[in-house]
C-alpha atoms as a PDB file:
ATOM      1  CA  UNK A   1     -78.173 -39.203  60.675  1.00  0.00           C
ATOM      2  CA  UNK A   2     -79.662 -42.805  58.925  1.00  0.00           C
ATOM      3  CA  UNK A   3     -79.723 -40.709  55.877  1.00  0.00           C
ATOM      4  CA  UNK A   4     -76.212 -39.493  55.958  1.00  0.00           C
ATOM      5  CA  UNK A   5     -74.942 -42.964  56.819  1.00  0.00           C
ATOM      6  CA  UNK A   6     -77.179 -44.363  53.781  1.00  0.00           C
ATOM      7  CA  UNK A   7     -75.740 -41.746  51.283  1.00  0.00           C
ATOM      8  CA  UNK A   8     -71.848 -42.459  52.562  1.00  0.00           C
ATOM      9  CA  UNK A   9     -73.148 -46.587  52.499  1.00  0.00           C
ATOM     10  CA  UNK A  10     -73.596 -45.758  48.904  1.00  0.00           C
ATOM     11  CA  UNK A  11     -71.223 -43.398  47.828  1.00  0.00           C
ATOM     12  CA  UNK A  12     -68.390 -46.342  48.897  1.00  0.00           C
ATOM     13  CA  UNK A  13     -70.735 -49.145  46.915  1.00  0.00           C
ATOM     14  CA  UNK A  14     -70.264 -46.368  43.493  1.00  0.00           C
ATOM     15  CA  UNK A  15     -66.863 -45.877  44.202  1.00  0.00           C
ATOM     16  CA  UNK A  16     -66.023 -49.673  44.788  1.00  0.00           C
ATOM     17  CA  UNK A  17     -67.666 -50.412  41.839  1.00  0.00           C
ATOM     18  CA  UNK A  18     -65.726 -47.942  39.548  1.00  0.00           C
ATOM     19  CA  UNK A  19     -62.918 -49.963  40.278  1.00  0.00           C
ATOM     20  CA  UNK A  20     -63.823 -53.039  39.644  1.00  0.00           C
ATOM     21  CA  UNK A  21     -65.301 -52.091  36.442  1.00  0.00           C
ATOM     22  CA  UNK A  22     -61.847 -50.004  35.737  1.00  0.00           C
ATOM     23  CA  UNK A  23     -59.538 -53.489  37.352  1.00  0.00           C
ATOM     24  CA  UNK A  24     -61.783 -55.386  34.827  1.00  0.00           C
ATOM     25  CA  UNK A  25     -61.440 -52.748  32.258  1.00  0.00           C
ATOM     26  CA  UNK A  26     -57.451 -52.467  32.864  1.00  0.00           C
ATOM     27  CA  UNK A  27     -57.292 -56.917  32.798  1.00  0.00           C
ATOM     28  CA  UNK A  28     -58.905 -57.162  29.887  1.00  0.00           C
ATOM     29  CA  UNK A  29     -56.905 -54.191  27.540  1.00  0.00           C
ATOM     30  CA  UNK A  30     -53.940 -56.122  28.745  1.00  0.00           C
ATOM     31  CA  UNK A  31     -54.743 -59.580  28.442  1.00  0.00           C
ATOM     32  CA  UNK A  32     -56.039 -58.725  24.395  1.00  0.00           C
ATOM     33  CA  UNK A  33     -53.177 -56.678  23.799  1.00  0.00           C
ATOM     34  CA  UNK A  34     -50.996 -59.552  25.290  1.00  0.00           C
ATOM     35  CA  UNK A  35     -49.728 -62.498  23.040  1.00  0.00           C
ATOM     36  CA  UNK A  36     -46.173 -62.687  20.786  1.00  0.00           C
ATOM     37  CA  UNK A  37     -44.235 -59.802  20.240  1.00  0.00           C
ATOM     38  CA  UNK A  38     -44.306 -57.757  17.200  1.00  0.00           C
ATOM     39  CA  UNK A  39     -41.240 -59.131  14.932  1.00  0.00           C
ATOM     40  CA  UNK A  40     -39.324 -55.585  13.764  1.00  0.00           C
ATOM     41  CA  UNK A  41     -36.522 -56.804  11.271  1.00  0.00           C
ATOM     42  CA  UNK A  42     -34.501 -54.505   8.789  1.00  0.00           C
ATOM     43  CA  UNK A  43     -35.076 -54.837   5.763  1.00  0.00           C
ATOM     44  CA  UNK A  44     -32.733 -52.181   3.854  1.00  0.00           C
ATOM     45  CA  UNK A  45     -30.881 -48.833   4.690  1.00  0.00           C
ATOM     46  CA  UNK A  46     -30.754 -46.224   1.722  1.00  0.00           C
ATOM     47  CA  UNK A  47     -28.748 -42.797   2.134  1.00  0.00           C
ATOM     48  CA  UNK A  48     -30.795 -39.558   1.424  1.00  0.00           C
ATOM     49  CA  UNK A  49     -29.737 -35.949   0.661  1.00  0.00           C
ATOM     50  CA  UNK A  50     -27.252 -34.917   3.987  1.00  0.00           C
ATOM     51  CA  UNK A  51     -25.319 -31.690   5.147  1.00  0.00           C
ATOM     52  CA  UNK A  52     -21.955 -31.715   6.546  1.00  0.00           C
ATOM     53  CA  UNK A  53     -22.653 -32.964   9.906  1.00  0.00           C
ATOM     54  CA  UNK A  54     -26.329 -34.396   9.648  1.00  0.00           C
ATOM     55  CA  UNK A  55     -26.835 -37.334   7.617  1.00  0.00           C
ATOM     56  CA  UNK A  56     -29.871 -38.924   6.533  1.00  0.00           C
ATOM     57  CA  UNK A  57     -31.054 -42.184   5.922  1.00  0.00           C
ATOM     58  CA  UNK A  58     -34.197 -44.303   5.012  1.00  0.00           C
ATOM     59  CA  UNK A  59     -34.188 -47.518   6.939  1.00  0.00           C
ATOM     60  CA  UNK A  60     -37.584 -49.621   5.972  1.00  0.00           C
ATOM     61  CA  UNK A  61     -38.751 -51.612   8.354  1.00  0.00           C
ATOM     62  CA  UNK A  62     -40.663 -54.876   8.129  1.00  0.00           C
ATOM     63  CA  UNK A  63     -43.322 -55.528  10.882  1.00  0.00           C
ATOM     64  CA  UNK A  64     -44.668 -59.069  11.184  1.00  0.00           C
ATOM     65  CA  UNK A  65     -47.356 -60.045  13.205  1.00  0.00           C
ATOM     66  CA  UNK A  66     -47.599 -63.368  14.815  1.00  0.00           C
ATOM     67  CA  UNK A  67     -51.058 -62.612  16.129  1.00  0.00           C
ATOM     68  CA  UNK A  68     -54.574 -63.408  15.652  1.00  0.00           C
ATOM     69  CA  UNK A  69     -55.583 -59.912  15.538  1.00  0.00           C
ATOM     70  CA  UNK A  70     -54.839 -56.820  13.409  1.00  0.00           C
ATOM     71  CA  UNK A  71     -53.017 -53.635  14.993  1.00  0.00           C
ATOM     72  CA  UNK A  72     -53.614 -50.388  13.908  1.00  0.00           C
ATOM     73  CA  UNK A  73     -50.238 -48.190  13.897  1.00  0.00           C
ATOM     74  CA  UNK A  74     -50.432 -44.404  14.451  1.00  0.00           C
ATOM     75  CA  UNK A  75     -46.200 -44.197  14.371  1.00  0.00           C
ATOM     76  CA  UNK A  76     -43.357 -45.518  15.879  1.00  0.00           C
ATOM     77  CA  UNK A  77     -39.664 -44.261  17.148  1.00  0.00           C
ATOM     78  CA  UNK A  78     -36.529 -46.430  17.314  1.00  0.00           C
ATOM     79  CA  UNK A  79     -32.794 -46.613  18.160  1.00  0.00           C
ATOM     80  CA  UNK A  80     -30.374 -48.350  15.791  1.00  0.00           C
ATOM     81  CA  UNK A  81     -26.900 -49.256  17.137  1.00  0.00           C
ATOM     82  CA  UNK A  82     -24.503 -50.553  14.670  1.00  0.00           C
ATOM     83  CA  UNK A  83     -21.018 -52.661  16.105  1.00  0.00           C
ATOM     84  CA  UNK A  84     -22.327 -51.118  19.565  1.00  0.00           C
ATOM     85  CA  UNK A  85     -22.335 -48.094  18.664  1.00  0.00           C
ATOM     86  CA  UNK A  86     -25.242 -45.765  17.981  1.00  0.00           C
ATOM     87  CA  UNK A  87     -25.638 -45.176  14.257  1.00  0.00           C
ATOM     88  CA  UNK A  88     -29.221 -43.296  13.799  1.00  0.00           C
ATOM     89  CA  UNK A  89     -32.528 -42.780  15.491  1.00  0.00           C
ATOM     90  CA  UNK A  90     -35.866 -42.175  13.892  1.00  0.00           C
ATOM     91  CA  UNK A  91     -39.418 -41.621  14.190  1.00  0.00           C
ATOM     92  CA  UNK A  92     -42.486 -41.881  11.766  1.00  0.00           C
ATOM     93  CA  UNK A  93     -46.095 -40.214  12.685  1.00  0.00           C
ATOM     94  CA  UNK A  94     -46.934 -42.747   9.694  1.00  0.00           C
ATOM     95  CA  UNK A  95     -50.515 -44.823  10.040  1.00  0.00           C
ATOM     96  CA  UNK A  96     -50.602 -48.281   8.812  1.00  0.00           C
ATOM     97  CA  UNK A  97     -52.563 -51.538   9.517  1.00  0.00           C
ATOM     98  CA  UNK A  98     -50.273 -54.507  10.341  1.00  0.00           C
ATOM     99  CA  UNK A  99     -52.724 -57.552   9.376  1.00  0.00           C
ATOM    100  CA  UNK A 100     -53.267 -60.454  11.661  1.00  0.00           C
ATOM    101  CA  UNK A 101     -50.748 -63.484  11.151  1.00  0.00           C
ATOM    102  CA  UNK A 102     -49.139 -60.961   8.313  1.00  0.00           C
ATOM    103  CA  UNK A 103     -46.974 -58.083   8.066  1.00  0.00           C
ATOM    104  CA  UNK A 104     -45.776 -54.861   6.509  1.00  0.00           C
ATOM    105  CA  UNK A 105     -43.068 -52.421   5.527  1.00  0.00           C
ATOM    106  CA  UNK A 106     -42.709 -48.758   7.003  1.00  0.00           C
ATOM    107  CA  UNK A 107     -40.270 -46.544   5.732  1.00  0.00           C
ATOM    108  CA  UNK A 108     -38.706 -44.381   8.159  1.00  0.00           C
ATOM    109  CA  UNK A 109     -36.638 -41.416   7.722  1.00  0.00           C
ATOM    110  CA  UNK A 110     -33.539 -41.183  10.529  1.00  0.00           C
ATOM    111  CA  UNK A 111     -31.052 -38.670  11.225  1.00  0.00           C
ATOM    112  CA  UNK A 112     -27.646 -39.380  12.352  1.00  0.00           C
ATOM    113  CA  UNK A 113     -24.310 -36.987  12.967  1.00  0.00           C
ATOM    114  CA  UNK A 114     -20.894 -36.992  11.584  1.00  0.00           C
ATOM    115  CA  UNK A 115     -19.494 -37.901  14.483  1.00  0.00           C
ATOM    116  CA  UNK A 116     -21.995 -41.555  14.806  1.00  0.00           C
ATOM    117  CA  UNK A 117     -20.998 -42.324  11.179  1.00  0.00           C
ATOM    118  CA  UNK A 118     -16.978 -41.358  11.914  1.00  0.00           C
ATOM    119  CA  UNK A 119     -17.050 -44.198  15.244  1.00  0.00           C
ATOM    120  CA  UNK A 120     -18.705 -46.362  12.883  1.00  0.00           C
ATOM    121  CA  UNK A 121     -15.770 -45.731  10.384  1.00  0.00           C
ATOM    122  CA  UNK A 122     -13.293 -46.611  12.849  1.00  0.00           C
ATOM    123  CA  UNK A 123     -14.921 -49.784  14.303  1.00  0.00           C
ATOM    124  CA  UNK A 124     -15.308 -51.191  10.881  1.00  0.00           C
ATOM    125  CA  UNK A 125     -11.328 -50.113  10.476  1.00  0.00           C
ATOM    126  CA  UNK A 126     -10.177 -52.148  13.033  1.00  0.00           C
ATOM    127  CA  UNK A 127     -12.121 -55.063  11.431  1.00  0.00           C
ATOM    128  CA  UNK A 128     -10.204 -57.521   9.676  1.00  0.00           C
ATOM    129  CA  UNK A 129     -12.919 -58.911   7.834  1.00  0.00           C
ATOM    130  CA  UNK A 130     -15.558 -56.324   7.587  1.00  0.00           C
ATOM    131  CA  UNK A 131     -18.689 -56.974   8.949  1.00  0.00           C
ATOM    132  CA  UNK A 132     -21.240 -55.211  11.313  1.00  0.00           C
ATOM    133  CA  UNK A 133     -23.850 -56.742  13.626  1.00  0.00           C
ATOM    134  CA  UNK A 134     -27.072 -54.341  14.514  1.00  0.00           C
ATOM    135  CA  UNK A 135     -29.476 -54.016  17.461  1.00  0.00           C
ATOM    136  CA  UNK A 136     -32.783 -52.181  16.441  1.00  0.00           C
ATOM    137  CA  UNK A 137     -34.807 -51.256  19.542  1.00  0.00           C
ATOM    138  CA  UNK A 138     -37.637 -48.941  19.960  1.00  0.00           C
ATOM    139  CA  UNK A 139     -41.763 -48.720  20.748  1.00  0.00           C
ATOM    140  CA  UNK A 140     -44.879 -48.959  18.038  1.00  0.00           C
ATOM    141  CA  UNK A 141     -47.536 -46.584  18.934  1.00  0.00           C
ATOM    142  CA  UNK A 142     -50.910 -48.084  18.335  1.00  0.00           C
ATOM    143  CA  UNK A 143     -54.371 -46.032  17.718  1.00  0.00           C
ATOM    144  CA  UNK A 144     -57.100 -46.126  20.395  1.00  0.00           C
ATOM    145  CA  UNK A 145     -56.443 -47.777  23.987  1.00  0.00           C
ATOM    146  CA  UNK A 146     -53.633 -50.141  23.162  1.00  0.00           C
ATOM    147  CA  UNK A 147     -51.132 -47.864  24.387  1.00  0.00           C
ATOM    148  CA  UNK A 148     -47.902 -48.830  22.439  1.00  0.00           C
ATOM    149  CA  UNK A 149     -45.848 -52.105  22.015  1.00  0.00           C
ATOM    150  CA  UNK A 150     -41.951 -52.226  22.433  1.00  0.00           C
ATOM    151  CA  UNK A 151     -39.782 -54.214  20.127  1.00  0.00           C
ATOM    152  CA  UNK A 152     -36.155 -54.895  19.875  1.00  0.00           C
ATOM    153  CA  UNK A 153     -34.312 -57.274  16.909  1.00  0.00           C
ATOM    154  CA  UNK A 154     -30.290 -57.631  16.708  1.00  0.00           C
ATOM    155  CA  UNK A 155     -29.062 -58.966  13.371  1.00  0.00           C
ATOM    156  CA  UNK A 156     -25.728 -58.929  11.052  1.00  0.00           C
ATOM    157  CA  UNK A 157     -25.067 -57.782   7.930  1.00  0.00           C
ATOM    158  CA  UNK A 158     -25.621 -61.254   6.480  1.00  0.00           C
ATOM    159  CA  UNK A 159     -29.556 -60.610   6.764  1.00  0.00           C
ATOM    160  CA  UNK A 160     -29.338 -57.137   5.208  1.00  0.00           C
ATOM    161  CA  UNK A 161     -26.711 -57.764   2.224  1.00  0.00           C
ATOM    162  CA  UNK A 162     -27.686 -60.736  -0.427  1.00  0.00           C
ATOM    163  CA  UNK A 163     -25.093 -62.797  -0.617  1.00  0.00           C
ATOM    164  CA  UNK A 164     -24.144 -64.449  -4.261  1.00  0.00           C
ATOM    165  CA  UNK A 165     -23.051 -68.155  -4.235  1.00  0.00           C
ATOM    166  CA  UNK A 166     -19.968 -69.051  -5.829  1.00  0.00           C
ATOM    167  CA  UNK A 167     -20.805 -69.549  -9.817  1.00  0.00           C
ATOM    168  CA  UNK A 168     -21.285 -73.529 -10.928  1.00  0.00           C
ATOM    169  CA  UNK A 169     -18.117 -74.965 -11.842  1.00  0.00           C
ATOM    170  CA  UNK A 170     -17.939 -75.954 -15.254  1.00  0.00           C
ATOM    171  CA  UNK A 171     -18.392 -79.584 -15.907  1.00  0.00           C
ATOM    172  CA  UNK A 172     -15.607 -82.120 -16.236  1.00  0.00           C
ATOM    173  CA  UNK A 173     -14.823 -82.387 -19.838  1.00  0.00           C
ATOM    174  CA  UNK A 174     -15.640 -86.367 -20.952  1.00  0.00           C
ATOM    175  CA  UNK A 175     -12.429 -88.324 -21.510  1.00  0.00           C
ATOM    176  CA  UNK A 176     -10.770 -88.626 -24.720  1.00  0.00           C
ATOM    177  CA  UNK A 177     -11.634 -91.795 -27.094  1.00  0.00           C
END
């Protein structure tokens, strides 16, 4: 019976230990994969080969990290909404290394329909002035135990589209003698 009660006495000491070594474990992924979030801006939207009612589109994607420690990306999948509306969706199985305290571009191909890119048609026909103002949302899958990070950036077309300043007006001409 002692032995029985000795054997259960430790079976509860392994098993209370497993989870403190997995608590520890769980504190410690989370607290190093903790700090700033990921910046995810767009940085340009080009239009690929499409079919009738599938378009196509290649939206890069800067990533800048504000962190003291590099991230390994294995992919990532977003939303983009465009005036509120949907406009595409996209994923990449793409690796790259986003450096500490630096950044880089993925390109990502997206799909959208004919009938996301005819509501977009009609908000921007309603617009006096036209203009459009975007929300990018999604998640960055990272290699190994890091699990993935979310990220979500809203923006106008002022930080996609270069804008040209007005050209230097010509100098007054000097006055007559």
């Amino acid at each position: 019976m002692r032995q029985c009660s000795e054997r259960s006495a430790i079976s509860r000491a392994r098993i209370t230990a497993a989870l403190c070594v997995a608590a520890l474990a769980a504190s410690g992924c989370a607290s190093m994969g903790g700090g700033e979030q990921i910046e995810v801006n767009v940085v340009r939207i080009t239009p690929l080969a499409s079919t009738a009612f599938e378009h196509r589109l290649r939206v890069d994607l800067r990533l800048r990290n504000p962190n003291n420690r590099a991230y390994e990306i294995e992919g990532l999948r977003f939303v983009l909404d465009v005036n509120g509306q949907r406009l595409a969706s996209g994923m990449s199985s793409e690796a790259a290394t986003l450096p500490r305290l630096g950044e880089t571009i993925v390109p990502v191909t997206t799909t959208t329909t004919l009938l996301d890119l005819v509501n977009q048609i009609v908000v921007v026909g309603r617009q006096e002035q036209p203009s459009f103002e975007y929300a990018l949302r999604g998640k960055i899958f990272l290699k190994g135990i890091w699990g993935k990070l979310s990220f979500e950036h809203r923006g106008t077309d002022r930080d996609l589209i270069p804008r040209t300043t007005a050209p230097a007006q010509p100098a007054a001409p000097a006055p007559a003698r």
